[in-house]
Protein backbone atom coordinates (compact mmCIF):
# COMPACT_ATOMS: atom_id res chain seq x y z
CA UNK A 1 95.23 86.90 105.73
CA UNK A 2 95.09 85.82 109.57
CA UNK A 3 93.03 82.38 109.10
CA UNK A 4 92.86 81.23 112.72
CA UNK A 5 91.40 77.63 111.73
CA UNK A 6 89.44 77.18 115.36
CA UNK A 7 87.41 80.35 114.79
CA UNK A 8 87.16 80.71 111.26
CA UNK A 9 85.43 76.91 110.50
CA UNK A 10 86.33 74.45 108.14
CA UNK A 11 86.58 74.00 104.64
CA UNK A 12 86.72 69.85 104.15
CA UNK A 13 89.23 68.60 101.60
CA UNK A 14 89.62 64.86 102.11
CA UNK A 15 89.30 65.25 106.15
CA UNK A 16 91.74 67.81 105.74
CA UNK A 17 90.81 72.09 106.63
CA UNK A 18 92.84 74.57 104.78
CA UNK A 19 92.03 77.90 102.82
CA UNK A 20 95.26 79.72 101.45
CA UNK A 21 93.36 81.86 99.38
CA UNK A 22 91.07 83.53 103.01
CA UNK A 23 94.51 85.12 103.94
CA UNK A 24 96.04 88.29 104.14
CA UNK A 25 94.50 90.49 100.92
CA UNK A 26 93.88 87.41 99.47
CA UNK A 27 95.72 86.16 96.36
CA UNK A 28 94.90 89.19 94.23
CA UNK A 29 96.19 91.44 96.79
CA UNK A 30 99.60 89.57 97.43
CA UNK A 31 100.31 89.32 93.95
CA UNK A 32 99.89 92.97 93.45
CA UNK A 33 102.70 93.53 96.08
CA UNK A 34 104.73 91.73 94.01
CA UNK A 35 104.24 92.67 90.80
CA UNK A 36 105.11 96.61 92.06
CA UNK A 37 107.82 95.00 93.38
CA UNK A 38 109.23 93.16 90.23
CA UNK A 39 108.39 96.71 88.17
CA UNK A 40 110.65 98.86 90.49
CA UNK A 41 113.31 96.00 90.84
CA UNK A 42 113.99 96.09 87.03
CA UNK A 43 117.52 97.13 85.82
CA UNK A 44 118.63 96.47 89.56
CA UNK A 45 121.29 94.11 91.12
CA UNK A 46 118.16 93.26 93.41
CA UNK A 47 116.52 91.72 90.03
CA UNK A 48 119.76 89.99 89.68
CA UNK A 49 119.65 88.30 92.86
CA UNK A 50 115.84 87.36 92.76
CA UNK A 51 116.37 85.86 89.65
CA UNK A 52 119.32 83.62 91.00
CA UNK A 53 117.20 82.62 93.44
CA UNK A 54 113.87 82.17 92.03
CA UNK A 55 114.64 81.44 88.50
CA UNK A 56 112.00 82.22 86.31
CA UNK A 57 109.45 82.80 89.01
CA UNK A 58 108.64 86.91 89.75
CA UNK A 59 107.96 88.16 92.66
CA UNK A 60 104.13 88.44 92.08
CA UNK A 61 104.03 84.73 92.02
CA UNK A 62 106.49 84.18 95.06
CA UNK A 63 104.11 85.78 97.09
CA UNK A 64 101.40 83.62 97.03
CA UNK A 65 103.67 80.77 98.53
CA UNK A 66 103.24 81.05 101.99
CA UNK A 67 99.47 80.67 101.96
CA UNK A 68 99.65 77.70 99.50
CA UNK A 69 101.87 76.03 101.96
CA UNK A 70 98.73 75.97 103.88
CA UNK A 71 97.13 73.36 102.17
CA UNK A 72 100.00 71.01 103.88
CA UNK A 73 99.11 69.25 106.97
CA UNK A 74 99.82 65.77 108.92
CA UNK A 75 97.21 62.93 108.62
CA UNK A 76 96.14 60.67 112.12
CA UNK A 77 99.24 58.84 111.22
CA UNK A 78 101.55 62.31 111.68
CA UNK A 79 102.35 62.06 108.18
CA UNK A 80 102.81 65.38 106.55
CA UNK A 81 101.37 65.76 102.59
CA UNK A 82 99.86 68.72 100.57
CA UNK A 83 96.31 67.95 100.06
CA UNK A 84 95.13 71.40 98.76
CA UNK A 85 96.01 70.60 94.78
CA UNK A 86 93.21 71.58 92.60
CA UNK A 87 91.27 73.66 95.25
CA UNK A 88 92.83 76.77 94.54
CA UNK A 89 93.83 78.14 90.94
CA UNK A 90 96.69 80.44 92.23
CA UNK A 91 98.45 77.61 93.96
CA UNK A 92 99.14 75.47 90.53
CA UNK A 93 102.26 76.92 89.92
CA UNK A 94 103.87 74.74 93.24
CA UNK A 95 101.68 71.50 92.65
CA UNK A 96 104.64 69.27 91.37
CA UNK A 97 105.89 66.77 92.89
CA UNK A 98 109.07 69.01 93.97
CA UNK A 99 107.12 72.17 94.51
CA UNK A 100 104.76 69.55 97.13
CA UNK A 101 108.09 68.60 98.44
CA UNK A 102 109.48 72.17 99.58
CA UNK A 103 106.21 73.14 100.69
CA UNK A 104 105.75 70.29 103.10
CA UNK A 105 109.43 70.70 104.25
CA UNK A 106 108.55 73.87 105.64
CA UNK A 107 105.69 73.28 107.29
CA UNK A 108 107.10 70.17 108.90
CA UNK A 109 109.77 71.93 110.41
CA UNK A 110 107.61 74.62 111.38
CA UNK A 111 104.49 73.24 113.28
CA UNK A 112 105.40 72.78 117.24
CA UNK A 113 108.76 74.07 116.92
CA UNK A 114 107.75 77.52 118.61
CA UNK A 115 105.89 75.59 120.96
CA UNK A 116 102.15 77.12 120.67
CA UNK A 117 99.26 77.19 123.48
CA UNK A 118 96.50 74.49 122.37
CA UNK A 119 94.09 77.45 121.84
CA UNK A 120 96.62 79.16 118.92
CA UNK A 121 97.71 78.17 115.59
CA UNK A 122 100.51 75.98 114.29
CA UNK A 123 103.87 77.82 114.18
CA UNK A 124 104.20 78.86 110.88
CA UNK A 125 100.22 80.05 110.27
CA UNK A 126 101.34 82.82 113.48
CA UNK A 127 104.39 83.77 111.30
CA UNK A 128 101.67 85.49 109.52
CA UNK A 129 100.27 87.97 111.66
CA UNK A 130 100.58 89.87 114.90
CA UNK A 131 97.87 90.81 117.16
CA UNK A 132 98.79 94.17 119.06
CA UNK A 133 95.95 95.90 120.88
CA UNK A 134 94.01 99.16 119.47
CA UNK A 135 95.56 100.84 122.60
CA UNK A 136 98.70 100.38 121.78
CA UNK A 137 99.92 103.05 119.69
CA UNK A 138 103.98 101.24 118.22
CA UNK A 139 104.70 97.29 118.01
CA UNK A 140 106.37 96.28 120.99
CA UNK A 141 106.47 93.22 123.35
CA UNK A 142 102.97 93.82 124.63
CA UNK A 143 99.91 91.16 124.38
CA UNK A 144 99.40 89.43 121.01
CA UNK A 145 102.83 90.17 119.58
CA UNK A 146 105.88 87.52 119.55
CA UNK A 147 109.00 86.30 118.65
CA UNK A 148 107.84 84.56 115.80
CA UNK A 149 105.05 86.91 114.58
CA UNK A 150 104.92 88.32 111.22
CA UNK A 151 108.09 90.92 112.63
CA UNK A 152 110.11 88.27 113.88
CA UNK A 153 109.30 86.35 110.96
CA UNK A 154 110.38 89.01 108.47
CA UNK A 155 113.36 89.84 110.84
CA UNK A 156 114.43 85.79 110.41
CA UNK A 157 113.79 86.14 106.90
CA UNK A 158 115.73 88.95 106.24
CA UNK A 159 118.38 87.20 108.01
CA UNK A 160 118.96 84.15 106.31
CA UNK A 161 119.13 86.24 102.85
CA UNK A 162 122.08 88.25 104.56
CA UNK A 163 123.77 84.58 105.34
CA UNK A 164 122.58 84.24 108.49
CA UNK A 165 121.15 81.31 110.79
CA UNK A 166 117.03 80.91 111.39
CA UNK A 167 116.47 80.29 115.11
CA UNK A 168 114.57 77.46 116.78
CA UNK A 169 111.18 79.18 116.58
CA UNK A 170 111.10 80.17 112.86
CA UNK A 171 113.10 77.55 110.86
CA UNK A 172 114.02 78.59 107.42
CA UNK A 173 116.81 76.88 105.88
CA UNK A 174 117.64 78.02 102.53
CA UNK A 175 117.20 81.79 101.13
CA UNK A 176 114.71 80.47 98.33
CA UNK A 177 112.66 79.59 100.83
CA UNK A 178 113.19 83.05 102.57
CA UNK A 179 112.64 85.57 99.80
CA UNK A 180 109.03 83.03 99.47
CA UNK A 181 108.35 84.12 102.49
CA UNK A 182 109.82 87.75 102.80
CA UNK A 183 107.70 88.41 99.60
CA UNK A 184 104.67 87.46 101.52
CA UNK A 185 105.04 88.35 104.70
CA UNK A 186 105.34 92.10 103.65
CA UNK A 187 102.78 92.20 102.15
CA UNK A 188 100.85 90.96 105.58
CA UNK A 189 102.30 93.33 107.27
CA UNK A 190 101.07 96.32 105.93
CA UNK A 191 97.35 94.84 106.08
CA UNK A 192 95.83 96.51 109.22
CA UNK A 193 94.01 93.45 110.71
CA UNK A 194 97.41 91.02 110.15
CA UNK A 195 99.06 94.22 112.93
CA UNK A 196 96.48 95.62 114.78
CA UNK A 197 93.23 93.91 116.82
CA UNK A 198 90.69 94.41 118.94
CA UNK A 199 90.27 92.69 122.29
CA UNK A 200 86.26 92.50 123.36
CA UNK A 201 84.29 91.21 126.15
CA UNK A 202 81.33 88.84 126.27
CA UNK A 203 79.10 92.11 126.77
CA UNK A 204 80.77 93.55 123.28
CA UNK A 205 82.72 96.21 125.79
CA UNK A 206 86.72 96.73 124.62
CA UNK A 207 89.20 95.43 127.06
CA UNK A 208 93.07 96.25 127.31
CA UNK A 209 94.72 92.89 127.32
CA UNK A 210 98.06 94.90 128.51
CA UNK A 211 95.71 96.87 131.29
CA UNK A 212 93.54 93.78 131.97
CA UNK A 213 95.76 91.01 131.40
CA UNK A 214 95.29 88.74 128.58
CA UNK A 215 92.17 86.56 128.66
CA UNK A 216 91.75 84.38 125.63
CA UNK A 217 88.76 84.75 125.50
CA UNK A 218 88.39 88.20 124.68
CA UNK A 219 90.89 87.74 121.11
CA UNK A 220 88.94 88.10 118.48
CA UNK A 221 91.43 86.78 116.08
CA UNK A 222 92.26 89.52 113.42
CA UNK A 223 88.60 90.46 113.36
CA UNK A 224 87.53 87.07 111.98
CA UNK A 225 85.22 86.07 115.21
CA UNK A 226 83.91 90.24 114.17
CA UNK A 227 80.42 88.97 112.04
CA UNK A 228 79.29 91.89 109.51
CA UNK A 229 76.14 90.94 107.29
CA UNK A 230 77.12 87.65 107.19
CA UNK A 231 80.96 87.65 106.16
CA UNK A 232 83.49 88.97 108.64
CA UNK A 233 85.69 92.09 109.37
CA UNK A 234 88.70 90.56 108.10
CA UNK A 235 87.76 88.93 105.29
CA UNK A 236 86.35 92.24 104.10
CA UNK A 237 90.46 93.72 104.43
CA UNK A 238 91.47 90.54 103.05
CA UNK A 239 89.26 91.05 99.80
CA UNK A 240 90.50 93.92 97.29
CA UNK A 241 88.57 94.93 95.21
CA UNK A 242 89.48 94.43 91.01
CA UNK A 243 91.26 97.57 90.41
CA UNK A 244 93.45 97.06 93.35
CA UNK A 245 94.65 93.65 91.72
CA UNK A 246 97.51 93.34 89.64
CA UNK A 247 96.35 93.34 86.27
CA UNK A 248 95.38 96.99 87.14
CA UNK A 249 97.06 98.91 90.33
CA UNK A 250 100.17 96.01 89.97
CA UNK A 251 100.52 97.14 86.52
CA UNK A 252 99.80 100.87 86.94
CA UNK A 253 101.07 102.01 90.32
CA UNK A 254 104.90 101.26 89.52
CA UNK A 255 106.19 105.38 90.19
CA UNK A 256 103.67 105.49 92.82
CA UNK A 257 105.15 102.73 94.64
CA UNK A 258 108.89 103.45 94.27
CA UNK A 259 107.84 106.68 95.51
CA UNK A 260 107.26 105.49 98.83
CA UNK A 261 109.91 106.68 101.60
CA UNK A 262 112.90 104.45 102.44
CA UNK A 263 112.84 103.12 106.04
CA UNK A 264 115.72 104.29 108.15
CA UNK A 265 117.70 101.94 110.42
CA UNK A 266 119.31 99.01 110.40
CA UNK A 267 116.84 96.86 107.91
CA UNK A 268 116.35 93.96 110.84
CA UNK A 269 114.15 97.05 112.39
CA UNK A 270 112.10 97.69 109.49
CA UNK A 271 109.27 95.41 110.12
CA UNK A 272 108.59 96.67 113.52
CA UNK A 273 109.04 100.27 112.05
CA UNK A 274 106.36 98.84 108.92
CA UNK A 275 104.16 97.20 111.80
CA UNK A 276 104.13 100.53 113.97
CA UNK A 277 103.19 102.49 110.76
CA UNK A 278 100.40 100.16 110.12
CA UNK A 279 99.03 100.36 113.38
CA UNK A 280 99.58 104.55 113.03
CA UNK A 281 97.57 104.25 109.91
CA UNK A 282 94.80 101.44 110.27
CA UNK A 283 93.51 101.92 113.42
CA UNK A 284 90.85 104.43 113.24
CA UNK A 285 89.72 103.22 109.16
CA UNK A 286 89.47 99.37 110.46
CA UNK A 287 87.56 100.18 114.17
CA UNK A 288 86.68 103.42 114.96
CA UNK A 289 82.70 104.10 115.56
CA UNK A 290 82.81 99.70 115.16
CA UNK A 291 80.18 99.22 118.09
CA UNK A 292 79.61 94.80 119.11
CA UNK A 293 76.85 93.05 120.04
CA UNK A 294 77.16 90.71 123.08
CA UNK A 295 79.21 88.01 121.77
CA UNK A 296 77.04 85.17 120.88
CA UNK A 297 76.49 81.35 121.66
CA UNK A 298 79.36 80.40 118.82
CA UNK A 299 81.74 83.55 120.09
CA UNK A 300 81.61 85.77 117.43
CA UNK A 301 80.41 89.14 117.94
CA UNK A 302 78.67 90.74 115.56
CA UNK A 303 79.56 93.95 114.63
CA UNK A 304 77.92 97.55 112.80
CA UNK A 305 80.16 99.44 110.80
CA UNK A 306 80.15 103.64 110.36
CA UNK A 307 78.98 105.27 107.48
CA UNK A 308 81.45 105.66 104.96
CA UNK A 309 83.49 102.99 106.26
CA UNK A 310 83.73 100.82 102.90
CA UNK A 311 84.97 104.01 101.14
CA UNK A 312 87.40 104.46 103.81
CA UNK A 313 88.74 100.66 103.67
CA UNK A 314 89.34 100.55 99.91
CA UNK A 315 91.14 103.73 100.36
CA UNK A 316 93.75 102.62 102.85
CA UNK A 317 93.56 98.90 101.23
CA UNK A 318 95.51 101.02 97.82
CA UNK A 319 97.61 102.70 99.89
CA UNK A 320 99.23 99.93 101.76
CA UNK A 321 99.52 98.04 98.48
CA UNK A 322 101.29 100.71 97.17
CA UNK A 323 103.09 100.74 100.12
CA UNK A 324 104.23 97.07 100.49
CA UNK A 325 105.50 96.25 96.96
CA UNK A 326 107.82 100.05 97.60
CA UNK A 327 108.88 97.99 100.97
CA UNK A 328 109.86 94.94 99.28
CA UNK A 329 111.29 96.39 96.68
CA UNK A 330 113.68 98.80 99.19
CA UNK A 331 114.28 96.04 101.67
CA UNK A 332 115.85 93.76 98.75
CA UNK A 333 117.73 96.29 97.56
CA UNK A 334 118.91 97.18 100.35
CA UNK A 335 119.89 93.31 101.33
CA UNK A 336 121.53 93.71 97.68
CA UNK A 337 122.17 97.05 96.79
């Protein structure tokens, strides 16, 4: 999901660090969102649409492309190249010499262009998440959230499908390349640790970057600097577990996830509206009763987790599945109704 590459360590492919598949519900989970998506689509001029766009491809592969675009970076040179083929097995469908192409386009085009601190992430890794506090009770423009954040992202998105222009900060210039995105960007959304995050100090103590003022060194990036028996907190949201993937809930879950309640507004509003729900609904499964450890000599904290609280994940891990792919779905038909 969040994959902050300065906290999380490195996996080495020929000099190179990248790891689509550590992201956001990993691939399983993505392609789940999807797949609901393509089953309540069918019969719809949505469907239509997609299809002139994507060809062939469904949904439930569309949204692993924004991770795989990962595995695209710039040598010593500055020359940009995918160098991620063969590592991951859901990533084989865009290892062609044009799929390479698109993929490095983006990321090109998208790697100072929103002009990050040295401590963050390239541009478009932060289109994936948003880091609001656990005091913070909506989205808004508070510490951790920004322009180009997984909202503004989707917002841009959303955008260019309705004909409109990406700005400087989030380039996307065609709408295959957006409804890549949009279909995996929703499904980030609606994972608690891509919205909401705990800030921490060296003693283990919570701070309130918005109170305090923001201190870097307090983020605890999505929960992945959070050590739990030897993984860490987000990885465990990331991971779903095989009945939530999409041979089973994806193929099973179709009514449940139509079922879900159409956003009101204006549909540039609906990912803060799907961020603020997430926050409503994650906060007290993903940290409460969480008590930290004095962050250690390689700042990560480690962390002890309630009883029950596995239970409790997998539980709201299904229901924001179900929930995402009945997003996607509305928002596209709502873009084409």
């Amino acid at each position: 999901m969040l994959y902050r590459l300065a906290i999380l360590g490195t996996l080495v492919v020929a000099g190179i660090v990248a790891a689509p598949s550590a992201n956001a519900w990993g691939p399983d989970g993505h392609q789940t969102v999807g797949k609901l998506a393509d089953g309540i689509l069918v019969g719809t001029n949505a469907q239509k649409e997609v299809k002139k766009i994507l060809g062939s491809m469904k949904l439930e592969r569309a949204a692993l492309w924004a991770d795989c675009a990962k595995g695209v970076t710039p040598d010593k040179q500055g020359t940009f190249a995918y160098r991620g083929a063969g590592h991951f097995k859901e990533c084989a469908p865009f290892e062609t010499k044009a799929e390479e192409a698109k993929m490095v386009a983006f990321v090109q085009r998208n790697w100072t262009n929103c002009s990050p601190r040295p401590d963050q992430e390239v541009c478009h890794k932060q289109f994936h998440y948003t880091d609001v506090a656990i005091q913070r009770g909506q989205y808004g423009v508070t510490a951790g959230t920004s322009s180009h954040d997984v909202v503004g992202a989707i917002k841009v998105a959303i955008g260019v499908l309705q004909g409109n222009a990406a700005p400087a900060d989030v380039k996307i210039t065609s709408k295959r390349e957006a409804l890549l995105l949009l279909a995996h960007y929703v499904g980030d959304i609606h994972q608690p640790l891509h919205v909401t995050a705990v800030y921490l100090s060296d003693q283990g103590q919570l701070v309130d970057p918005d109170q305090q003022g923001l201190d870097i060194k307090t983020e605890t990036v999505g929960g992945n600097s959070i050590l739990i028996t030897g993984t860490n907190l987000h990885h465990s949201w990331d991971e779903v577990p095989q009945e939530l993937g999409p041979s089973q809930l994806g193929a099973s879950a179709v009514e449940e996830a139509r079922a879900t309640p159409v956003t009101t507004g204006d549909v540039s509003t609906w990912s803060a509206t799907w961020a603020t729900d997430t926050i409503s609904v994650g906060v007290h499964p993903a940290f409460d009763n969480v008590s930290y450890a004095p962050e250690d000599a390689h700042k990560h904290w480690q962390g002890t987790l309630p009883s029950g609280y596995s239970a409790a994940r997998v539980a709201l891990q299904r229901q924001q599945l179900l929930k995402a792919g009945g997003h996607l779905a509305q928002l596209l038909q709502a873009i084409w109704p």
